[in-house]
Protein backbone atom coordinates (compact mmCIF):
# COMPACT_ATOMS: atom_id res chain seq x y z
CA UNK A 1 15.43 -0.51 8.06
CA UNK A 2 13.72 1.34 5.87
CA UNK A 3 11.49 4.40 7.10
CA UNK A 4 8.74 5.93 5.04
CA UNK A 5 7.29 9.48 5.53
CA UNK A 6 3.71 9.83 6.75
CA UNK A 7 1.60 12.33 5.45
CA UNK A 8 -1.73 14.46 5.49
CA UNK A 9 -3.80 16.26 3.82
CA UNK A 10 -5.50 19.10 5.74
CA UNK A 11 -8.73 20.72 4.28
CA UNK A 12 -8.99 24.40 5.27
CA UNK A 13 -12.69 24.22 5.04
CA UNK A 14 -13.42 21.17 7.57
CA UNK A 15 -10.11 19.22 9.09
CA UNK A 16 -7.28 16.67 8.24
CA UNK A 17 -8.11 13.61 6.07
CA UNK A 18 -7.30 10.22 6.55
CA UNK A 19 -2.94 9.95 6.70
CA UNK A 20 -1.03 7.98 4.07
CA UNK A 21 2.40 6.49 4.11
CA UNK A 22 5.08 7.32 1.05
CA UNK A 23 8.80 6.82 0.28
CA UNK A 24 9.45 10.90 0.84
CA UNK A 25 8.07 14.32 0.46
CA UNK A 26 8.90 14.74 -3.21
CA UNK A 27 6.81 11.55 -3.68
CA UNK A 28 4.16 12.86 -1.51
CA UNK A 29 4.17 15.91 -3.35
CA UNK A 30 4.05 14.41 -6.57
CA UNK A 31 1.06 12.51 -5.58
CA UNK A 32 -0.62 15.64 -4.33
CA UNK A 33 -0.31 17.62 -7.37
CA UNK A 34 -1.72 15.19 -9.22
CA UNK A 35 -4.56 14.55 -6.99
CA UNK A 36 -5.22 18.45 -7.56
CA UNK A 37 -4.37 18.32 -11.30
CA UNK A 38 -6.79 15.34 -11.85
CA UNK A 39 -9.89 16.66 -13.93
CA UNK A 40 -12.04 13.66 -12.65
CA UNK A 41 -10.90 14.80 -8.78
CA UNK A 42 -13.75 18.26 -8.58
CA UNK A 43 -13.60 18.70 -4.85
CA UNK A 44 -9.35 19.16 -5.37
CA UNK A 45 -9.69 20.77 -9.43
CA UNK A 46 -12.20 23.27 -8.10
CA UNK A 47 -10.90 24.20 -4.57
CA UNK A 48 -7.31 23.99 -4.65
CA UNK A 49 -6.54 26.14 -2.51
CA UNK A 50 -8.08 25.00 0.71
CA UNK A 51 -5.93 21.92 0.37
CA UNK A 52 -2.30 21.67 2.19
CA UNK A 53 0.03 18.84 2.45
CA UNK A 54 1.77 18.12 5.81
CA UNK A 55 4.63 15.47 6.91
CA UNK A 56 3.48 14.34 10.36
CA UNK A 57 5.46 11.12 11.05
CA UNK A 58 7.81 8.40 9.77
CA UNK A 59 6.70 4.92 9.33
CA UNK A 60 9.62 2.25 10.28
CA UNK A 61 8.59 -0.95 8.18
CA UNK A 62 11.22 -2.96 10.03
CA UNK A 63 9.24 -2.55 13.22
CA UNK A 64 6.12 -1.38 12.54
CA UNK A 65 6.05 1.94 14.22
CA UNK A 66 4.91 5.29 13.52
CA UNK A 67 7.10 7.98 14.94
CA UNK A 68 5.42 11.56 15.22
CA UNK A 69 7.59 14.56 14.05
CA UNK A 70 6.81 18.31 14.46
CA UNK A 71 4.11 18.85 11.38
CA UNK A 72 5.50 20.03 8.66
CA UNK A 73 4.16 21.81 5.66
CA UNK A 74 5.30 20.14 2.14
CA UNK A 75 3.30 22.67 -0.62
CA UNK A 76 -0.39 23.75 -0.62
CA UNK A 77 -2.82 23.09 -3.44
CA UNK A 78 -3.02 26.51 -4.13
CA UNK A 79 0.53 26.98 -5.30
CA UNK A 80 0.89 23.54 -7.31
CA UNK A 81 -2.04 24.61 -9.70
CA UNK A 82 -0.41 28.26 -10.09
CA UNK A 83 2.57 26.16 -10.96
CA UNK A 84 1.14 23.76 -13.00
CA UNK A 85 -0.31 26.89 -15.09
CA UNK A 86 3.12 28.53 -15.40
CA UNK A 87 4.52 25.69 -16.90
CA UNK A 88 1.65 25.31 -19.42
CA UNK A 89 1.97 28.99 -20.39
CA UNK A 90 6.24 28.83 -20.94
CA UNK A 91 5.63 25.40 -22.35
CA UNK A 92 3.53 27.06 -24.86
CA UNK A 93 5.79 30.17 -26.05
């Protein structure tokens, strides 16, 4: 059995976007922070931090069913560009 997280991205301007399934939260994160690092992506680039990432389920893809779990908050856009910045700025010294 193998069970996937399922995730959501919640825009603080209008509501939650459509969920996705990954392997875990450090995979969903890493997919986040590129979404908001991605030039091409203005609505994320531009507004970062009005975007948050939540764990809202598990995915069981031995039976097919989504089990709900208490929302939980996995890192907001705001803070992944800050730290995307940081890194840029030591990476640079």
């Amino acid at each position: 059995m193998i069970k996937y997280g399922v995730y959501v991205v919640k825009d603080l301007k209008t509501t939650y976007m459509t969920p996705m399934i990954d392997n875990n939260d450090e995979s969903a994160k890493r997919g986040f922070m590129n979404a908001m690092l991605n030039p091409a992506n203005t609505v994320f680039r531009m507004n970062p931090q009005d975007f948050e990432l939540y764990r809202i389920g598990y995915y069981d893809s031995e039976t097919g069913v989504i089990e709900p779990c208490d929302k939980e908050l996995i890192c907001t856009g705001g803070v992944v560009v800050h730290d995307s910045q940081t890194t840029e700025v030591s990476d640079n010294v």
